[in-house]
Protein backbone atom coordinates (compact mmCIF):
# COMPACT_ATOMS: atom_id res chain seq x y z
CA UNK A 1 -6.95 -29.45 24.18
CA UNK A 2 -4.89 -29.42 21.05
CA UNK A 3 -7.96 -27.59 19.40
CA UNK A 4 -7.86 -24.84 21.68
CA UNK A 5 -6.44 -21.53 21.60
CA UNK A 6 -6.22 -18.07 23.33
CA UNK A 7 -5.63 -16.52 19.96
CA UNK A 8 -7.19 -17.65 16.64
CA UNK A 9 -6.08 -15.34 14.17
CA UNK A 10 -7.86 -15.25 10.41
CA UNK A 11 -5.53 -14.43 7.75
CA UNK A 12 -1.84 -14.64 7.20
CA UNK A 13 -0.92 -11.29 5.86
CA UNK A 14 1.19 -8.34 7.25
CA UNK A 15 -1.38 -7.52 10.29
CA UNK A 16 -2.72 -10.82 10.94
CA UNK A 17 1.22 -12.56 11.03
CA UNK A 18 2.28 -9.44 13.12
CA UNK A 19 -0.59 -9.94 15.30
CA UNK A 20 -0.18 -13.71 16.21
CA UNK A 21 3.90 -13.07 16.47
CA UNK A 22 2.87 -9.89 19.27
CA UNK A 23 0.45 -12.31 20.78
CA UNK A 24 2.49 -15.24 21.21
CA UNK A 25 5.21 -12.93 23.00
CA UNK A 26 2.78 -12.06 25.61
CA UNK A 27 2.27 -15.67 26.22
CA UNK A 28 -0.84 -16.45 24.13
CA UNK A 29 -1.46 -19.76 22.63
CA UNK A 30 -1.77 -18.60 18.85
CA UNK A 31 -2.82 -20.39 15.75
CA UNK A 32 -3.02 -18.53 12.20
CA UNK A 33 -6.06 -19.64 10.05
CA UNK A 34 -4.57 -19.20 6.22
CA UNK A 35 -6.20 -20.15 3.00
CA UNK A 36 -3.99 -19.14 0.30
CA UNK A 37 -0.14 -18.25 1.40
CA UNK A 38 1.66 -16.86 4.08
CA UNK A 39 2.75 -12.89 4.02
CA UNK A 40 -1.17 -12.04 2.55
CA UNK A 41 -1.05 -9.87 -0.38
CA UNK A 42 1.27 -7.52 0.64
CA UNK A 43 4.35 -9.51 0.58
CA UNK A 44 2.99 -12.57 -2.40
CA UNK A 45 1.44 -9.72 -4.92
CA UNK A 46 1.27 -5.95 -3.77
CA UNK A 47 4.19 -4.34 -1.77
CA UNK A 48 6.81 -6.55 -1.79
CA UNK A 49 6.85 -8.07 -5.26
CA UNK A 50 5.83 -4.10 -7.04
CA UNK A 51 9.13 -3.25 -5.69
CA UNK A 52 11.25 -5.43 -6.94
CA UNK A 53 9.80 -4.97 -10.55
CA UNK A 54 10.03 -1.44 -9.81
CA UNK A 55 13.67 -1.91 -8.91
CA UNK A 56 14.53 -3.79 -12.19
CA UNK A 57 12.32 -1.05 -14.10
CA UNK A 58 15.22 2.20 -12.50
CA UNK A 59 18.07 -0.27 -13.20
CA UNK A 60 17.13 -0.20 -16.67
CA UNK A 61 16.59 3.33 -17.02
CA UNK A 62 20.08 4.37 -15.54
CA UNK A 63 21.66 1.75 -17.88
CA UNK A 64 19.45 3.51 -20.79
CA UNK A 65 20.76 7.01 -19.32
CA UNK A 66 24.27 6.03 -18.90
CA UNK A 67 25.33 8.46 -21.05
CA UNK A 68 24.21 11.03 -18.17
CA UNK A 69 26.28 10.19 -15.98
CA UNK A 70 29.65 9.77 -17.87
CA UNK A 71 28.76 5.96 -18.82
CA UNK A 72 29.66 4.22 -21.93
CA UNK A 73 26.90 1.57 -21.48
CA UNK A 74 25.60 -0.39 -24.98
CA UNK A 75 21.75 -0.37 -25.72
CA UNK A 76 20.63 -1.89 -22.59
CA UNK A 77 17.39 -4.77 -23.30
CA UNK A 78 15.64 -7.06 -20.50
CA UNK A 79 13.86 -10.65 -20.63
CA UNK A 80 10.73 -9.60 -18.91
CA UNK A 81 10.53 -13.31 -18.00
CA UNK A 82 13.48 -13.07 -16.14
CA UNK A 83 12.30 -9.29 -14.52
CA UNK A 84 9.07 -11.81 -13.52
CA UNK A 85 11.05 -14.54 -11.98
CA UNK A 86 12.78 -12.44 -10.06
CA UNK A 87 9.83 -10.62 -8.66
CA UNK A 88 8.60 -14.07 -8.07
CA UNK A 89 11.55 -15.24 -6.11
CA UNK A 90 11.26 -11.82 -3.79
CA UNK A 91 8.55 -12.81 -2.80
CA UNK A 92 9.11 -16.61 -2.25
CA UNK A 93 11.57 -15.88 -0.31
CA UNK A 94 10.17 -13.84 2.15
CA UNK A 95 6.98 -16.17 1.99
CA UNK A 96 8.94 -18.90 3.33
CA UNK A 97 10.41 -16.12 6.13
CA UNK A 98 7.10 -16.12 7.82
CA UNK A 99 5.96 -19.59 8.01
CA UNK A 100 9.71 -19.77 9.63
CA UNK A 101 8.64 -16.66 12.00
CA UNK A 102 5.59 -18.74 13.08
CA UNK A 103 7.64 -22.06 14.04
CA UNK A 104 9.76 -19.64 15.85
CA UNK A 105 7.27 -18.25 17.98
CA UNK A 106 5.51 -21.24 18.25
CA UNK A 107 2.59 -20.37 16.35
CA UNK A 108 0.39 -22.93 14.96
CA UNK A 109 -0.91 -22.33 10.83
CA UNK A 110 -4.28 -24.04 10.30
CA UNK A 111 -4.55 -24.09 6.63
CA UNK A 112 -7.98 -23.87 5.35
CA UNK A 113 -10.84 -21.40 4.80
CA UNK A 114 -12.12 -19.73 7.98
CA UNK A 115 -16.05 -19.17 9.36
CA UNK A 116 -16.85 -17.98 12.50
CA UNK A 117 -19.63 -20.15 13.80
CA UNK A 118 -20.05 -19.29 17.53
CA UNK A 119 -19.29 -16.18 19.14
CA UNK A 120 -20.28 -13.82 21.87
CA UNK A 121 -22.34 -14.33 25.22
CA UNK A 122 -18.97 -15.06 27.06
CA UNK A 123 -18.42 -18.17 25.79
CA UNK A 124 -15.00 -18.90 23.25
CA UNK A 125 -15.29 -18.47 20.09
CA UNK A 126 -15.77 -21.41 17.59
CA UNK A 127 -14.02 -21.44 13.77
CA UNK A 128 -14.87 -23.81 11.32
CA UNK A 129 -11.84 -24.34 9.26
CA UNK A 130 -12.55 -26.13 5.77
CA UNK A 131 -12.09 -25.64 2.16
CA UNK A 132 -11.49 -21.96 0.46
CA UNK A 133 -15.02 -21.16 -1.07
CA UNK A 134 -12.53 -20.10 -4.30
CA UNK A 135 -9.85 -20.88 -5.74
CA UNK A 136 -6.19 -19.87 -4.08
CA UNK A 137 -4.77 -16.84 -6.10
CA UNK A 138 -1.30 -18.73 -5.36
CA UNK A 139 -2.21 -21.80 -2.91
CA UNK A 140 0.89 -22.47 -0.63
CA UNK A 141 2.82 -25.27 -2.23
CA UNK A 142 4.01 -27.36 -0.07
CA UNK A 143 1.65 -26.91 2.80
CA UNK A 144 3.82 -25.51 5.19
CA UNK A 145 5.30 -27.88 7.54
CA UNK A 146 3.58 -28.47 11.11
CA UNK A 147 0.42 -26.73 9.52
CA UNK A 148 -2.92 -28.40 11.01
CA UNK A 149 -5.94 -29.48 9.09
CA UNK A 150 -9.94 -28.73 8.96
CA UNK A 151 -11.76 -28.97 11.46
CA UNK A 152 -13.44 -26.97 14.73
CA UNK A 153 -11.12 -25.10 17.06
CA UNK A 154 -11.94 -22.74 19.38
CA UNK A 155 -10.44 -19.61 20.89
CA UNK A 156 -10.81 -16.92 23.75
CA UNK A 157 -10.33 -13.85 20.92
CA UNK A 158 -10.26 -14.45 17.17
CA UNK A 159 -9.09 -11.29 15.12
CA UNK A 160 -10.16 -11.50 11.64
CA UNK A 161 -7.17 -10.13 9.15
CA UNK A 162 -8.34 -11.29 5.64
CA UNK A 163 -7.60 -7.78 4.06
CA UNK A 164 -9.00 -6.97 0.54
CA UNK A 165 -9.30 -7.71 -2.94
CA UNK A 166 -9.64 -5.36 -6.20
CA UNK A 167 -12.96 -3.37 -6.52
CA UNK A 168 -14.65 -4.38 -9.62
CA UNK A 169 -16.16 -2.51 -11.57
CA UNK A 170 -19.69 -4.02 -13.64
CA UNK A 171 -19.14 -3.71 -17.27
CA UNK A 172 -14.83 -3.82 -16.66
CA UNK A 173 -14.88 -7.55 -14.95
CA UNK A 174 -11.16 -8.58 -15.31
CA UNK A 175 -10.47 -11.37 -17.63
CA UNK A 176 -6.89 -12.28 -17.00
CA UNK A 177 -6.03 -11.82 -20.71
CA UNK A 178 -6.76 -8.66 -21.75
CA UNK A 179 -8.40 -6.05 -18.48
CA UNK A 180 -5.94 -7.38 -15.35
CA UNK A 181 -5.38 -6.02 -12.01
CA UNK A 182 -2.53 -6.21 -9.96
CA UNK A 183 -2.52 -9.74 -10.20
CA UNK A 184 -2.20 -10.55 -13.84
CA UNK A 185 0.06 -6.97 -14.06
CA UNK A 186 2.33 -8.25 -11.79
CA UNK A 187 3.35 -11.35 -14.17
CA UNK A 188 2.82 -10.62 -18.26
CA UNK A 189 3.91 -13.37 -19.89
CA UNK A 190 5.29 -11.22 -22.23
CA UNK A 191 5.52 -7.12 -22.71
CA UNK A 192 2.21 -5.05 -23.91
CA UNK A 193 3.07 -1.97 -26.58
CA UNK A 194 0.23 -0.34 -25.20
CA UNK A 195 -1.49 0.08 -21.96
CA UNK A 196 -4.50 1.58 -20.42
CA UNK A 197 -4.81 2.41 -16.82
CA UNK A 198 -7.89 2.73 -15.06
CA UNK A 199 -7.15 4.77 -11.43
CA UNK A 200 -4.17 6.82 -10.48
CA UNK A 201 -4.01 6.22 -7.34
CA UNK A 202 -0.51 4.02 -5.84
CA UNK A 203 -1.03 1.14 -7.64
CA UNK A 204 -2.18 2.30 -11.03
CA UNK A 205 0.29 5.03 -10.99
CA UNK A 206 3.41 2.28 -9.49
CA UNK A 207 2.21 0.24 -12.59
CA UNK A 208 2.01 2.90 -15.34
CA UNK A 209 5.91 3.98 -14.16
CA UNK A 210 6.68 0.43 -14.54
CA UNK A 211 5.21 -0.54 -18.17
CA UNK A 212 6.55 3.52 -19.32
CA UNK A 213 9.95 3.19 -18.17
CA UNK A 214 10.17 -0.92 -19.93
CA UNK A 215 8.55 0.78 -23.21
CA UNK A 216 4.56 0.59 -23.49
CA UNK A 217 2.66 3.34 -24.51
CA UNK A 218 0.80 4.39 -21.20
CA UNK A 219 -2.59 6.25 -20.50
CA UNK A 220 -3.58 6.87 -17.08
CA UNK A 221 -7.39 8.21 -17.04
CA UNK A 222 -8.21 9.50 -13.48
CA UNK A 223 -12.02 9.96 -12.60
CA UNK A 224 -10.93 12.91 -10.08
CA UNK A 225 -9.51 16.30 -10.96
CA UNK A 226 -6.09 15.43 -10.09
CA UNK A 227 -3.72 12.09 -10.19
CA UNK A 228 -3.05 10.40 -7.12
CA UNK A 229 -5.89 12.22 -5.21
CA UNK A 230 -5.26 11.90 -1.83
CA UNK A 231 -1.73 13.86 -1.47
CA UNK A 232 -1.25 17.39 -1.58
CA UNK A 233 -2.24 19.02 -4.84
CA UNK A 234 0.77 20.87 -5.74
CA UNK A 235 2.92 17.72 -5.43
CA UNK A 236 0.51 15.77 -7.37
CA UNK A 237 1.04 18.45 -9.86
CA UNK A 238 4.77 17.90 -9.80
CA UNK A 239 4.33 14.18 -10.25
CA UNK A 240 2.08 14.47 -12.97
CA UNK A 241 4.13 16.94 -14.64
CA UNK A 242 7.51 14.17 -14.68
CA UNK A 243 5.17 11.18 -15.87
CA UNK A 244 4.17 13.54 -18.58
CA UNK A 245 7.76 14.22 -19.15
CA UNK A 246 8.57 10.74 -19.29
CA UNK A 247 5.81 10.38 -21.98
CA UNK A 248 2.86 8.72 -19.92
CA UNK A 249 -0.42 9.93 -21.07
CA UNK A 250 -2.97 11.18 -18.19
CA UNK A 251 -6.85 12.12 -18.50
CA UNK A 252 -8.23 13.90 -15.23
CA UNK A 253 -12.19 14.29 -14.94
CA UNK A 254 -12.34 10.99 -17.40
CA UNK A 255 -14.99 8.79 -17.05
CA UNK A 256 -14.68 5.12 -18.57
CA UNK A 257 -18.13 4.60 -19.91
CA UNK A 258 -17.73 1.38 -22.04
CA UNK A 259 -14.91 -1.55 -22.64
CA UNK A 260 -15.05 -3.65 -25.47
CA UNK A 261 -12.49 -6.56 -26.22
CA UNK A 262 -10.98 -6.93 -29.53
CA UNK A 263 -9.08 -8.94 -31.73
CA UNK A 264 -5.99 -7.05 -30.72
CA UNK A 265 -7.12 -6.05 -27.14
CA UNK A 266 -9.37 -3.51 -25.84
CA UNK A 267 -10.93 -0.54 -26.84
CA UNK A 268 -12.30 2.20 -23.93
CA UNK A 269 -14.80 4.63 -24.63
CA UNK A 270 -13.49 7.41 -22.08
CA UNK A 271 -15.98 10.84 -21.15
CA UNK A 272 -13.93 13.72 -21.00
CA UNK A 273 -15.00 17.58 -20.77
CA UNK A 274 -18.46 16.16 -22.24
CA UNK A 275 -16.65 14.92 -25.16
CA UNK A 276 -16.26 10.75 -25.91
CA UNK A 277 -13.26 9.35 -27.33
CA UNK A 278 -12.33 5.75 -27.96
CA UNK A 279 -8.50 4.82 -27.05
CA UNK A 280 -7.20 1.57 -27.91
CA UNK A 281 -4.60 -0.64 -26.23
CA UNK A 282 -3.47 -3.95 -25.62
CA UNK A 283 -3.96 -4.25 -21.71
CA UNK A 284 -5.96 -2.24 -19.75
CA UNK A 285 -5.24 -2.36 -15.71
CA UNK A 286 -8.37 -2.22 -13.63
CA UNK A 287 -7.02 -0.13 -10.80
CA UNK A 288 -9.61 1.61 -9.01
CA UNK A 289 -9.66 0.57 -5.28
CA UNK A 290 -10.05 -2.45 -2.83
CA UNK A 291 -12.57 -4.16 -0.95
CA UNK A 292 -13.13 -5.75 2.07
CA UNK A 293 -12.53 -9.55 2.24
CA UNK A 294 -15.51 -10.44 4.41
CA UNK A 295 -17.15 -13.16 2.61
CA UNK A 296 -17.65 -16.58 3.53
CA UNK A 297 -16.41 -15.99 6.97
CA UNK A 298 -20.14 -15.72 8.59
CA UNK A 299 -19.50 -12.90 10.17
CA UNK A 300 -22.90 -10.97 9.73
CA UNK A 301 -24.19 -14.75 10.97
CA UNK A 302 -22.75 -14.10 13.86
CA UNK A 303 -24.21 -10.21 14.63
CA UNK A 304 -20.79 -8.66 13.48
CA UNK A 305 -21.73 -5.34 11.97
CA UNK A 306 -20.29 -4.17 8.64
CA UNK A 307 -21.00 -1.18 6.81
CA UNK A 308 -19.81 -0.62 2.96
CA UNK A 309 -17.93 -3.90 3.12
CA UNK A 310 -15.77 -2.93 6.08
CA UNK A 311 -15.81 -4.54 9.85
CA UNK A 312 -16.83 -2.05 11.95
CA UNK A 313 -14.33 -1.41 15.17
CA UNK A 314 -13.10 0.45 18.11
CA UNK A 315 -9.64 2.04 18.49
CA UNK A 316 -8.45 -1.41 19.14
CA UNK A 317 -9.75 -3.71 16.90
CA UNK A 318 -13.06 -4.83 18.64
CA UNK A 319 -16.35 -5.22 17.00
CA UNK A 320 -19.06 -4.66 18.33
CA UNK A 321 -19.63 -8.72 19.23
CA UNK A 322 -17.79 -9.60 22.35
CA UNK A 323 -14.44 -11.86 21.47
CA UNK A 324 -14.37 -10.73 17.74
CA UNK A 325 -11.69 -8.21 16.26
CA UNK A 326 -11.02 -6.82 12.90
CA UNK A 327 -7.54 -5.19 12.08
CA UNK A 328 -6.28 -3.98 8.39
CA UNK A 329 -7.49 -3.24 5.08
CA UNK A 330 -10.84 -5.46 6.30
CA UNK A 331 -11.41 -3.16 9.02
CA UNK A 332 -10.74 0.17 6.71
CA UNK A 333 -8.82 2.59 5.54
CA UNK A 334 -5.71 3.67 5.10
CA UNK A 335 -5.32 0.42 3.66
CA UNK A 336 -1.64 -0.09 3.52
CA UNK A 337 0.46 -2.87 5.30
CA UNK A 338 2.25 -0.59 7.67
CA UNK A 339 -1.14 0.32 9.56
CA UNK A 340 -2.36 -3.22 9.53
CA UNK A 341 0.52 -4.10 11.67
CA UNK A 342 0.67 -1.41 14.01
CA UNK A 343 -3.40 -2.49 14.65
CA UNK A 344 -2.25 -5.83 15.02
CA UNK A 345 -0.05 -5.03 17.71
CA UNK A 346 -2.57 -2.77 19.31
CA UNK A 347 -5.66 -5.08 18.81
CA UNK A 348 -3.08 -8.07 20.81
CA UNK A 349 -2.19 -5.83 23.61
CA UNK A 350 -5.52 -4.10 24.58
CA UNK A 351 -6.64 -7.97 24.99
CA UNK A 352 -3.89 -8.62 27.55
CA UNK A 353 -4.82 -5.11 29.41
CA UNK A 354 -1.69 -3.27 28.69
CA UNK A 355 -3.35 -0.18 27.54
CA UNK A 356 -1.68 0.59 24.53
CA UNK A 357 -2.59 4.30 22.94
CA UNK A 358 -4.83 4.12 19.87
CA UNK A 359 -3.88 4.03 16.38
CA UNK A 360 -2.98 8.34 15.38
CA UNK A 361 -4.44 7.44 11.88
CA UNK A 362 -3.06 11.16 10.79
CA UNK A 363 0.15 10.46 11.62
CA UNK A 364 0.30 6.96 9.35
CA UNK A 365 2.67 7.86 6.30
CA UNK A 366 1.81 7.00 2.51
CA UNK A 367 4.21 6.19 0.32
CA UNK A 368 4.01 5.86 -4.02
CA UNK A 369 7.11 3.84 -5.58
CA UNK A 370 6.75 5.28 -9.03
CA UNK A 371 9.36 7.44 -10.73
CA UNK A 372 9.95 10.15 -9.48
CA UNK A 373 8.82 8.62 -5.83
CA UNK A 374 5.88 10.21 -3.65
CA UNK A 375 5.50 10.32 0.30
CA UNK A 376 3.42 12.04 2.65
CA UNK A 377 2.39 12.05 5.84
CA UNK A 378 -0.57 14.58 7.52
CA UNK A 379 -2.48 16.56 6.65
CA UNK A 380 -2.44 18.28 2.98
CA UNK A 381 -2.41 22.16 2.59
CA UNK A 382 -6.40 22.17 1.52
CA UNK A 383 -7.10 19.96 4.38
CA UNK A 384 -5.51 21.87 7.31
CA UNK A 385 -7.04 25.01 5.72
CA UNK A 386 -10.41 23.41 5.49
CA UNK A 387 -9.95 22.81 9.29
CA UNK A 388 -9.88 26.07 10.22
CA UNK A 389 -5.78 25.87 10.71
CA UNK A 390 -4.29 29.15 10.12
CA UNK A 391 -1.08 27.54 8.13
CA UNK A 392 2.40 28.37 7.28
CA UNK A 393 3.81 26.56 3.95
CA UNK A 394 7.60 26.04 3.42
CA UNK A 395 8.92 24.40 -0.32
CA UNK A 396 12.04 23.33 -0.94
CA UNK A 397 13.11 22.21 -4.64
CA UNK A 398 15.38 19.16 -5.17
CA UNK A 399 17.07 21.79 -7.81
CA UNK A 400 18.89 23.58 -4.89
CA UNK A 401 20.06 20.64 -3.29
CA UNK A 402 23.71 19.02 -4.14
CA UNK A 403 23.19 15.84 -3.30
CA UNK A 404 20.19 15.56 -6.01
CA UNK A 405 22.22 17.33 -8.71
CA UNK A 406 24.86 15.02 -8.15
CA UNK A 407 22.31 11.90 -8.16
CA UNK A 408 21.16 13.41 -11.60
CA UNK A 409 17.64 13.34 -9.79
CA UNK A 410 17.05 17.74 -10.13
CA UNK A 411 13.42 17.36 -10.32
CA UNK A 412 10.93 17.19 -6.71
CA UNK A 413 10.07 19.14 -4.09
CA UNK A 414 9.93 19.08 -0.20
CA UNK A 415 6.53 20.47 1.23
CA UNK A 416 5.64 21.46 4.75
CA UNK A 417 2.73 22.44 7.07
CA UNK A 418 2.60 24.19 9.93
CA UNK A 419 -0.12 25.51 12.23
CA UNK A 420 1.03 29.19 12.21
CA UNK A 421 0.25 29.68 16.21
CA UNK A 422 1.59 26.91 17.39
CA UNK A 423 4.22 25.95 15.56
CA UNK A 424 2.83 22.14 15.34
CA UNK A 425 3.63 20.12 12.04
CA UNK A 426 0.42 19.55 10.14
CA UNK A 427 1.52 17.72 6.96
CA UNK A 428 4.87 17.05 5.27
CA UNK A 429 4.25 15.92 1.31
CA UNK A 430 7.27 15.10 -0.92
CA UNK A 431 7.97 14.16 -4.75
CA UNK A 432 11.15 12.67 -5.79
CA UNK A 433 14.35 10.58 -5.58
CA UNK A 434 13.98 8.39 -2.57
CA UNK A 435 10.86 10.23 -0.50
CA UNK A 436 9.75 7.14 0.37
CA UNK A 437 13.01 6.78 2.27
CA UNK A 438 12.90 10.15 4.10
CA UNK A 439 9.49 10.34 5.03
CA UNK A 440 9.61 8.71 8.36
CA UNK A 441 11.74 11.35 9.44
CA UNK A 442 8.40 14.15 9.35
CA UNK A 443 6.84 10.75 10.87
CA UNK A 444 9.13 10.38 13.98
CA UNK A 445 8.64 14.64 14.17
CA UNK A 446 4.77 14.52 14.33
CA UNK A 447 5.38 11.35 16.53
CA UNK A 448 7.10 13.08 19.22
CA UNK A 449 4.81 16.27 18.64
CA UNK A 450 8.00 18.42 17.58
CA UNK A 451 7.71 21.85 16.81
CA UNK A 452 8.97 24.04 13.81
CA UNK A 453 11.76 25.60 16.53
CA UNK A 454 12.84 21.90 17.26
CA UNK A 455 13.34 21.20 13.56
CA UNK A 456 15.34 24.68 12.74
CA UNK A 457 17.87 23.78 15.04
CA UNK A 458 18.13 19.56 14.42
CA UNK A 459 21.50 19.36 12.30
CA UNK A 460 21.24 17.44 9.66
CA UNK A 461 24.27 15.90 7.67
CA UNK A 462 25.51 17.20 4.29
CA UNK A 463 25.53 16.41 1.31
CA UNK A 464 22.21 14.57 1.92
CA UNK A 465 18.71 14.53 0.18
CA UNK A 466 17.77 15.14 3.75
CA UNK A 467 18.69 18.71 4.00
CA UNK A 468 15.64 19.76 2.06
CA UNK A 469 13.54 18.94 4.60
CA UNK A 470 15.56 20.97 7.20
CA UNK A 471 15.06 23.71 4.23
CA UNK A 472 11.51 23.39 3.45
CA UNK A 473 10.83 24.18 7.39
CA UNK A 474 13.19 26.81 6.97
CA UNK A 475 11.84 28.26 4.16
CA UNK A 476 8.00 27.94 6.22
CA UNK A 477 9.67 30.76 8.47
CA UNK A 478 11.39 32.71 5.93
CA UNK A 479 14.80 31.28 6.68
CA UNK A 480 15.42 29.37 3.65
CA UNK A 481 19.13 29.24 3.05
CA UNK A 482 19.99 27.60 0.00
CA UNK A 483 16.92 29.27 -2.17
């Protein structure tokens, strides 16, 4: 029957697409249940579309630095309109790549908002497609072609994929004029002098570089002790000290208490060191976390258990209701697009038996687009000591490499972990031009469980921003050459 499935997968975004393309391989009928747009919120308004404004945002500081580099370049401006069309089209683009990925693969879209209204006791699962309860962010305009209608299909397995929205905070409720989050910061209609960001983590820091290096006046306040708080604290430290540089404002161990709206924007009563001050600024960018997208979907209706907003799961993807998965930022963190997929693949193939080894969650890399970039991967210094790992530490500054002197980019550092007995690599944590790049190399070395020995004697090719990671393990053994 045309309104039955092996595969129903709920949500068209990076693990949910991935999912249904890895199903449909092994030989599963698949349909994709999709409210809004294809590519989720990665590729229509968080990774993908960040990147590109991030992009235009270094092109116009090295036309603003030309001078640096032996360039005779005349007072550079931008049409932040254009900068926003641009971002726009990114993303279009590659919008319209997966709806052509899912007609490739055979995979049917059923566009409409999902709920789960049978499930468990061995029989298929039944979804209810309908409606969206809300309003599309960006509703997919033209429906894409092929796409089926509402109605009630059912399916074998149905992994839910709908990802996660930004946490609001009571008191802070964005207005989409003057407190946005990512949404309304990825399009101003026009350029803010002054900005406030709430959270430092990747997006409120990815957004403060942006609006700093196109001109607003920037202030980061951070409720934790250090900016983005989950990588290692002396590369945080290195970070902060280059936003600073760059003339971004940051307020650690500050507390928003209070947001008014004004006449000319918004003014935040911040708590710092038990002392209130009011800042003022056009824009202020809500930017403190995610949540779950597990409304309206009936899952608890169902006996699916969820806990602080997040599906509850196995190493691959099951819930604790026989049929039902969860995979991505819905079933927890790390939330980032990268683990949703590799879940997505794992959740696919555990349901065809092939065994596939669970999800190494330590070994998923994190990556910060700002200026100068930030990438980790592992465990950070205080964590592996707070393990009880005995650790050896290796740093390696981008101001002893040639390849970053001749880039103009002196400023980072390369930082590795080691367990001192066994030579393992615990953590690699990095801070400047293109770590985000580099990163998977530490990756693909954790990966194949490579040793510090292993890593001494890999060659890697010179003049490259690479080297510093051969150094940095070096330098863990007191071999450091080039320092």
């Amino acid at each position: 029957m045309a309104d039955t499935y092996d595969i129903i997968v709920i949500g068209g975004g990076p693990g949910g697409y991935v999912a249904a393309i890895r199903a449909a391989q092994l030989g599963f009928k698949t349909a994709v249940v999709e409210r809004e747009h294809m590519g989720g919120i990665c590729l229509n308004w968080g990774c993908i579309p960040t990147k590109a404004l991030l992009r235009s945002a270094e092109i116009f500081h090295y036309a603003e630095h030309g001078a640096n580099y032996g360039l005779n370049i005349p007072k550079p401006s931008f049409d932040i309109a254009a900068v926003v069309k641009r971002s726009r089209g990114v993303s279009a683009q590659l919008n319209g790549g997966v709806a052509g990925l899912m007609k490739k693969n055979k995979i049917d879209i059923i566009w409409g908002q999902a709920k789960i209204t049978k499930a468990g006791k061995g029989s298929p699962v039944e979804v209810e497609v309908g409606e969206p309860t809300k309003p599309a962010v960006q509703p997919q305009n033209p429906v894409p072609k092929g796409a089926l209608g509402h109605g009630t299909y059912k399916a074998g397995h149905v992994i839910v994929a709908t990802g996660a929205r930004p946490r609001v905070l009571p008191g802070i409720e964005p207005d989409g004029e003057k407190i946005w989050t990512y949404f309304e910061a990825m399009k101003p209609a026009s350029m803010p002098k002054s900005l406030l960001v709430m959270g430092s983590g990747a997006i409120g820091i990815e957004f403060a570089s942006f609006y700093r290096t196109m001109g607003a006046e920037v202030t980061v306040i951070e409720l934790l002790p250090q900016i983005l708080p989950v990588e290692d604290a002396e590369v945080a430290a290195v970070a902060r000290k280059q936003f600073e540089k760059q003339g971004i404002k940051i307020l650690t161990d500050a507390k928003v208490a209070k947001v008014v709206k004004t006449a000319g924007g918004v003014e935040a009563t911040v708590e710092v060191g038990g002392k209130s001050q009011v800042l003022s600024a056009e824009k202020l960018i809500s930017a403190v976390g995610v949540q779950g997208n597990t409304e309206g979907l009936n899952l608890e209706g169902v006996g699916v258990a969820i806990e602080r907003g997040i599906v509850k799961v196995d190493a691959y993807g099951r819930t604790n209701v026989e049929g039902v998965y969860a995979i991505g930022d819905v079933a927890g963190p790390p939330m980032l697009a990268h683990k949703a997929e590799h879940e997505g693949t794992i959740c696919v193939e555990a349901i065809k038996g092939l065994h596939p080894h669970p999800m190494e969650k330590s070994q998923i890399p994190g990556c910060t687009y700002c200026q100068p970039q930030v990438a980790s991967v592992g465990l950070t210094e205080a964590k592996a000591k707070e393990a009880g790992r005995e650790v050896r530490v290796g740093r390696f500054k981008f101001i002893a490499n040639g390849k970053a002197i001749a880039l103009g980019e002196p400023e980072g550092l390369v930082k590795t972990i080691f367990d001192a007995k066994t030579g393992e690599l615990l953590g690699a944590h990095m801070v400047g031009a293109e770590v985000t790049e580099l990163i998977q190399g530490f990756v693909i070395a954790m990966g194949l469980e490579t040793t510090e020995e292993d890593l001494m004697h890999t060659v890697f090719p010179h003049p490259t921003l690479s080297e510093m990671m051969h150094e940095s393990v070096l330098d863990a053994y007191g071999r450091v050459i080039h320092m």
